[in-house]
Protein backbone atom coordinates (compact mmCIF):
# COMPACT_ATOMS: atom_id res chain seq x y z
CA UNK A 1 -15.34 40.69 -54.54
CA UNK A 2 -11.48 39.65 -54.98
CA UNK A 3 -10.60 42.10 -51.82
CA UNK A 4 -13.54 40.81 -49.80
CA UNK A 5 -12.56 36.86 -50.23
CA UNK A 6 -9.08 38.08 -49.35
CA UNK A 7 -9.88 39.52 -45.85
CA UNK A 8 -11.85 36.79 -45.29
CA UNK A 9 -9.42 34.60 -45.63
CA UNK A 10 -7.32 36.64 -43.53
CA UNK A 11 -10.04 36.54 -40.95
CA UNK A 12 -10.22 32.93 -41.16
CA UNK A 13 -6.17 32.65 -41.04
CA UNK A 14 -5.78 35.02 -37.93
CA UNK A 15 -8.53 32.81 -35.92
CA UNK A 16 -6.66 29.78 -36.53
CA UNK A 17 -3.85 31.13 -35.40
CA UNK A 18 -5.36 32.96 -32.18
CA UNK A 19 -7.22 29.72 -31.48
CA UNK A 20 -3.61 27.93 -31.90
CA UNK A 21 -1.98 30.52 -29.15
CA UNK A 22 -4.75 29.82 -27.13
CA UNK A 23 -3.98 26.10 -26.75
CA UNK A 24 0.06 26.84 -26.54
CA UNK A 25 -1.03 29.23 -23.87
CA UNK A 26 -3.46 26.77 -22.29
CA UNK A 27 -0.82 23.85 -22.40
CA UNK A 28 2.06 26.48 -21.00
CA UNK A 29 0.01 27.10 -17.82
CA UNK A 30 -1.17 24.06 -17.20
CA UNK A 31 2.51 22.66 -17.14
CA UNK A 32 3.31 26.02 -15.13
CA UNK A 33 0.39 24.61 -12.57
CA UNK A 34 2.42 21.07 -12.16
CA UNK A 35 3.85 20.90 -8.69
CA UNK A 36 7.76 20.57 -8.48
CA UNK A 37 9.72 17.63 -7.08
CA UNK A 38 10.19 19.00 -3.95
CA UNK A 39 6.36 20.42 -3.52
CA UNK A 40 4.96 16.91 -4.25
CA UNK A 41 7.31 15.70 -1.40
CA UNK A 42 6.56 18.55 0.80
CA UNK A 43 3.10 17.46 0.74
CA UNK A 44 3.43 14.05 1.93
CA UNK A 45 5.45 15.21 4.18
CA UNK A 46 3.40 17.48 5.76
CA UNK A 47 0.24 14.45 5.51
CA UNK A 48 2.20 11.53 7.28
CA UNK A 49 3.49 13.85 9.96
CA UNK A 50 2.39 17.68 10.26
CA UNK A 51 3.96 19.85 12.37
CA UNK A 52 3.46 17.51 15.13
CA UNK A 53 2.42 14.09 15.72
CA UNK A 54 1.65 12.56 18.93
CA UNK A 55 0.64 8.95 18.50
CA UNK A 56 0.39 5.21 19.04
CA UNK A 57 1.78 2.92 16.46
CA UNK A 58 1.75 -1.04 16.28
CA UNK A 59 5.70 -2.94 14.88
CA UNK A 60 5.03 -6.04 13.60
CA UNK A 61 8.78 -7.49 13.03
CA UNK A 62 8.62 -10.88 10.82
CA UNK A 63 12.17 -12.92 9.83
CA UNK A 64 12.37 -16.47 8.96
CA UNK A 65 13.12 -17.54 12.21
CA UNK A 66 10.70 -15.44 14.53
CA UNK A 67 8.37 -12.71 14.94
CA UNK A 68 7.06 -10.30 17.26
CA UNK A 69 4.85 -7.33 18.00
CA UNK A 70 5.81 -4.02 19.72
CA UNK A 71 3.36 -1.15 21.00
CA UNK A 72 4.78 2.28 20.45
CA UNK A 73 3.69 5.51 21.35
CA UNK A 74 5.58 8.56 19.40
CA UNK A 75 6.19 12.12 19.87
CA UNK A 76 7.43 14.05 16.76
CA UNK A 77 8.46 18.02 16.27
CA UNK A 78 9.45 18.26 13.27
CA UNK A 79 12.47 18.48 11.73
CA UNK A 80 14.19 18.82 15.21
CA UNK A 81 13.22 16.09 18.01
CA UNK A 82 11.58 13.01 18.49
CA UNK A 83 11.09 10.60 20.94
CA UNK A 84 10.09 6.66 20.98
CA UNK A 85 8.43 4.60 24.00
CA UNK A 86 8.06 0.99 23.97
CA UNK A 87 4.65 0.32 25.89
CA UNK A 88 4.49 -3.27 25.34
CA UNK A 89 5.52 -6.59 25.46
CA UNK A 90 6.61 -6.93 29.08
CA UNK A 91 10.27 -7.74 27.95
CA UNK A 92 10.70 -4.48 26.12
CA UNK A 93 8.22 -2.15 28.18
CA UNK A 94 9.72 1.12 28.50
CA UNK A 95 12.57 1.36 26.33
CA UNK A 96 12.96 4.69 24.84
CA UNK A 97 14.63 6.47 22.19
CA UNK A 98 15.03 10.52 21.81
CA UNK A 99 16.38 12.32 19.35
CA UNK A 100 17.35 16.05 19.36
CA UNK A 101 18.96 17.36 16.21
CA UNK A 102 21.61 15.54 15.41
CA UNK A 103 21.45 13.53 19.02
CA UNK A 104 20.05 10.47 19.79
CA UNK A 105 19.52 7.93 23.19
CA UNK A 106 18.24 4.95 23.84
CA UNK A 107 17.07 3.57 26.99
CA UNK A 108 17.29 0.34 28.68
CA UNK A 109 15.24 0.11 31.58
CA UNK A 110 16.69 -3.51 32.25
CA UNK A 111 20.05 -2.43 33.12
CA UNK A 112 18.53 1.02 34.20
CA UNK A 113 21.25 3.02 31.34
CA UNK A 114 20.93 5.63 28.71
CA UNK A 115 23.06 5.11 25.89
CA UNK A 116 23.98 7.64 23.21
CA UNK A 117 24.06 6.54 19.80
CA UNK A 118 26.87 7.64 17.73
CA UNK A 119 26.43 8.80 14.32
CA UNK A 120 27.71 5.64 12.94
CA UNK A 121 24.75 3.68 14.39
CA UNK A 122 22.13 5.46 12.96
CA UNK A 123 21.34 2.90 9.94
CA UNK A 124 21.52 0.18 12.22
CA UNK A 125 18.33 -1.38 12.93
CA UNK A 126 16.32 -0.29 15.28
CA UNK A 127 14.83 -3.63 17.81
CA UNK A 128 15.63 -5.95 15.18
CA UNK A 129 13.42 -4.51 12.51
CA UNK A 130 13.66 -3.58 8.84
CA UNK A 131 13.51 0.05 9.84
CA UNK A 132 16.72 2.01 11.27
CA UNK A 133 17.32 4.67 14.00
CA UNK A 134 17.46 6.88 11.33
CA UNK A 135 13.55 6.29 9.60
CA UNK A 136 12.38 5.73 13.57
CA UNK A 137 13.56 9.35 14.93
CA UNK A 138 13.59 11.21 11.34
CA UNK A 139 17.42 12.29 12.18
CA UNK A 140 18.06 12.88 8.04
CA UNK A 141 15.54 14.80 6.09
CA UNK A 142 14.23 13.98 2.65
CA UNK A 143 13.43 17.59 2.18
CA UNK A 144 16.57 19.57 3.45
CA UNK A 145 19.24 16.77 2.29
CA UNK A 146 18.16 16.31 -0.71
CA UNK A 147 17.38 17.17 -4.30
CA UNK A 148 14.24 16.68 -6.00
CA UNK A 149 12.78 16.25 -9.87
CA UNK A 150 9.73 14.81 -11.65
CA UNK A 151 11.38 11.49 -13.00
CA UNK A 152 7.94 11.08 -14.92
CA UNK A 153 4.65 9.54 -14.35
CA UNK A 154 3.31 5.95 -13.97
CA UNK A 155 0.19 3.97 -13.25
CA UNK A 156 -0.88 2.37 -10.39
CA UNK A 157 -3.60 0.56 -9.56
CA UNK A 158 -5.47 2.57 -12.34
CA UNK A 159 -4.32 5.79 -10.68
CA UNK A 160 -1.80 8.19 -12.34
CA UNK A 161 1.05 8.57 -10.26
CA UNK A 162 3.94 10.70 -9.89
CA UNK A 163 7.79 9.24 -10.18
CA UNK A 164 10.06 11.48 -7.94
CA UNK A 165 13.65 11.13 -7.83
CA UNK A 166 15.25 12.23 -4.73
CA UNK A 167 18.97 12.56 -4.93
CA UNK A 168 21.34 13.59 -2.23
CA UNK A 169 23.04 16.86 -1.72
CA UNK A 170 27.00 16.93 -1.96
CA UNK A 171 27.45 17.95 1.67
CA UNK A 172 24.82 15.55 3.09
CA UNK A 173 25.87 12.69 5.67
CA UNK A 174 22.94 10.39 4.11
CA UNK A 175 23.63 6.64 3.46
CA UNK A 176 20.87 6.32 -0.14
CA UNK A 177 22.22 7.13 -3.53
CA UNK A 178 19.23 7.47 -4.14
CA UNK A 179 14.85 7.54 -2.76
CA UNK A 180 11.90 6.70 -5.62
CA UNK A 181 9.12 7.94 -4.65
CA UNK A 182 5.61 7.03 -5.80
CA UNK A 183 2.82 9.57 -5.23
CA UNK A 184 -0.50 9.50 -6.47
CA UNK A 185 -0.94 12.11 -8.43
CA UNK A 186 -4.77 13.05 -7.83
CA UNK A 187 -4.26 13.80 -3.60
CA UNK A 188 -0.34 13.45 -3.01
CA UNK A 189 -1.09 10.14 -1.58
CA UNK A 190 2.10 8.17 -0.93
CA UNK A 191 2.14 4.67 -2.79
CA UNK A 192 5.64 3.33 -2.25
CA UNK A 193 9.21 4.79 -1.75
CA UNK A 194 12.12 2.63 -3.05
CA UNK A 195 15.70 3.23 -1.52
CA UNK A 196 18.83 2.77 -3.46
CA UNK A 197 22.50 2.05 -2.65
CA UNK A 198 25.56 4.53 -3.82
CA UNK A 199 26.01 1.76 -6.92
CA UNK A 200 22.37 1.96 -7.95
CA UNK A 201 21.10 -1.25 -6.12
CA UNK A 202 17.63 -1.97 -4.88
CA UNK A 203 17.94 -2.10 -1.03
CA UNK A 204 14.96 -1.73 0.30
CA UNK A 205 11.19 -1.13 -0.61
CA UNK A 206 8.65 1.31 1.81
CA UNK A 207 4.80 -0.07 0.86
CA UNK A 208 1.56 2.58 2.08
CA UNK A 209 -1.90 1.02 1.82
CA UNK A 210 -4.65 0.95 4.34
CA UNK A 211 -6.09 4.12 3.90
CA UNK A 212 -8.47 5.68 6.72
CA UNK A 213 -9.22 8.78 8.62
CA UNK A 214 -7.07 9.41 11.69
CA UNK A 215 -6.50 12.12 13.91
CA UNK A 216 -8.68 14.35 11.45
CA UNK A 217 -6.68 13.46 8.47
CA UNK A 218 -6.84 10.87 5.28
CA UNK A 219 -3.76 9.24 5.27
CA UNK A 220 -2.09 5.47 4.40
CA UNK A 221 -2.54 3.88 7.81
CA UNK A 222 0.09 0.39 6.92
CA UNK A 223 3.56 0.91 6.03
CA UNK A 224 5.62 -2.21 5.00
CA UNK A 225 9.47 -2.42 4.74
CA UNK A 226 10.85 -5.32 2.71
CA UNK A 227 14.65 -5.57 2.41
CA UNK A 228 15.61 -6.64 -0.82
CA UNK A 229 18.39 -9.27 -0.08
CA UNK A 230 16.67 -10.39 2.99
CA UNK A 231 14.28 -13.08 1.73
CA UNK A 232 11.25 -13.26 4.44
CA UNK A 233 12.11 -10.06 6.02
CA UNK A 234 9.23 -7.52 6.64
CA UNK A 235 8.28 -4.72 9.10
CA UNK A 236 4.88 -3.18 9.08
CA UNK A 237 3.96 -0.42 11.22
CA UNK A 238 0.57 0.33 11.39
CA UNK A 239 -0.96 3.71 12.83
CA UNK A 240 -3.67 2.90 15.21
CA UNK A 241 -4.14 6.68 16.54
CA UNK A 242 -2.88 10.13 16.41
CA UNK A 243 -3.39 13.89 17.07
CA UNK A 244 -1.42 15.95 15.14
CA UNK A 245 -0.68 20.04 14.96
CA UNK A 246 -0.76 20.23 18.37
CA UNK A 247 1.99 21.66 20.67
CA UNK A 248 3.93 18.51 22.27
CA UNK A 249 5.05 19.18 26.49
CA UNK A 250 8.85 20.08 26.06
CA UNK A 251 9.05 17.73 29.23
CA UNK A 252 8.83 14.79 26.85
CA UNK A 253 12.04 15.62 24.83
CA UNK A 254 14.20 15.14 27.76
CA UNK A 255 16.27 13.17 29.24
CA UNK A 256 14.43 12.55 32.51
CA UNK A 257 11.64 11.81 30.71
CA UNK A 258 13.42 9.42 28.73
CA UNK A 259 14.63 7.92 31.93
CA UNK A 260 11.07 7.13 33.35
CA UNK A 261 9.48 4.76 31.47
């Protein structure tokens, strides 16, 4: 009777302890199932842009002193060109801006010139707004100049949402000390991106909302850009329409093409 309560007990110790491996086992995978830093960023990579994007995009550039509203239409390979056409108003009609690797050019139709754009001018902004040369043409890459880890998780808006630090690489000729992002952790939708000096100051804050289909896809449609010191300052670009995965004519990344507006 002794011997029988004993292997029962045994029974009843070794269950326990299989059904406690279990849920060690159960919580190891499902941690080993969490996307990396870099994956989470991959992804909204890939969402705002794709291989390709060929689109038409709306500026709306507000300062305390004036405003104004510029029609784009973009062409993106990515990582490696890009170019920028002003469509409208009638002042700015036709200015253009390409980018190949490390190379960019801007266009003036009103003195008929193509500038190049040294390296040095790349975080300057581009037609006044809170964006640079650099976000406009994509010349530095989040992905390739940079590291990447979970800095934890946060709520917004009732949705769970990934923290990822971005940090740049030794070698990399990138102006942010650091890039925040915010990513909502249920689709690897982009919620907000916060950009950091080399001393650990707030510069600058990237807002998504507005989210729609376009060009086949579910994506943030409004993107605002609020400088921090620069009370009253805001950029939004919104996406009106897009195609995107689709080959781009290598006439457009050119600089005759650049050239006629």
């Amino acid at each position: 009777m002794k011997r029988r309560t004993m292997l029962t007990i045994c029974g009843r110790s070794l269950a326990r302890a299989g059904f406690a491996a279990g849920l060690l086992e159960g919580a190891s995978t499902a941690r080993a199932q969490e996307p990396g830093g870099r994956e989470i960023l991959e992804r909204v990579e890939r969402l705002l842009w794709g291989s390709t994007v060929q689109g038409e995009y709306e500026m709306n550039i507000t300062t305390p002193r004036w405003q104004r509203t510029l029609a784009l239409r973009v062409w993106i390979e990515r990582p490696r060109r890009s170019f920028v056409r002003i469509l409208s108003p009638a002042k700015e009609a036709g200015i253009g801006s390409l980018r190949i690797g490390s190379e960019m050019w801007n266009y003036l139709p009103s003195v008929e010139r193509v500038i190049k754009i040294p390296p040095s001018m790349m975080l300057q902004p581009w037609m006044g707004s809170d964006f640079t040369n650099d976000d406009l043409v994509k010349e530095s890459s989040i992905l390739d100049d940079y590291t990447h880890k979970i800095a934890g998780t946060t709520t917004v808006d009732g949705q769970e949402a990934y923290q990822v630090d971005a940090t740049p690489k030794p070698e990399a000729a990138v102006v942010w000390g650091r890039v925040l992002y915010l990513v909502r952790k249920r689709d690897f939708m982009p919620i907000k991106e916060e950009f950091f000096s080399e001393r650990g100051e707030l510069v600058r804050v990237l807002s998504f909302s507005d989210v729609r289909s376009v060009g086949g896809r579910t994506l943030p449609t409004r993107w605002e850009m609020r400088p921090v010191a620069k009370t009253g300052n805001l950029t939004t670009v919104v996406l009106k329409d897009a195609v995107f995965d689709r080959p781009v004519d290598e006439a457009i990344f050119s600089q005759r093409h650049l050239q006629k507006p």
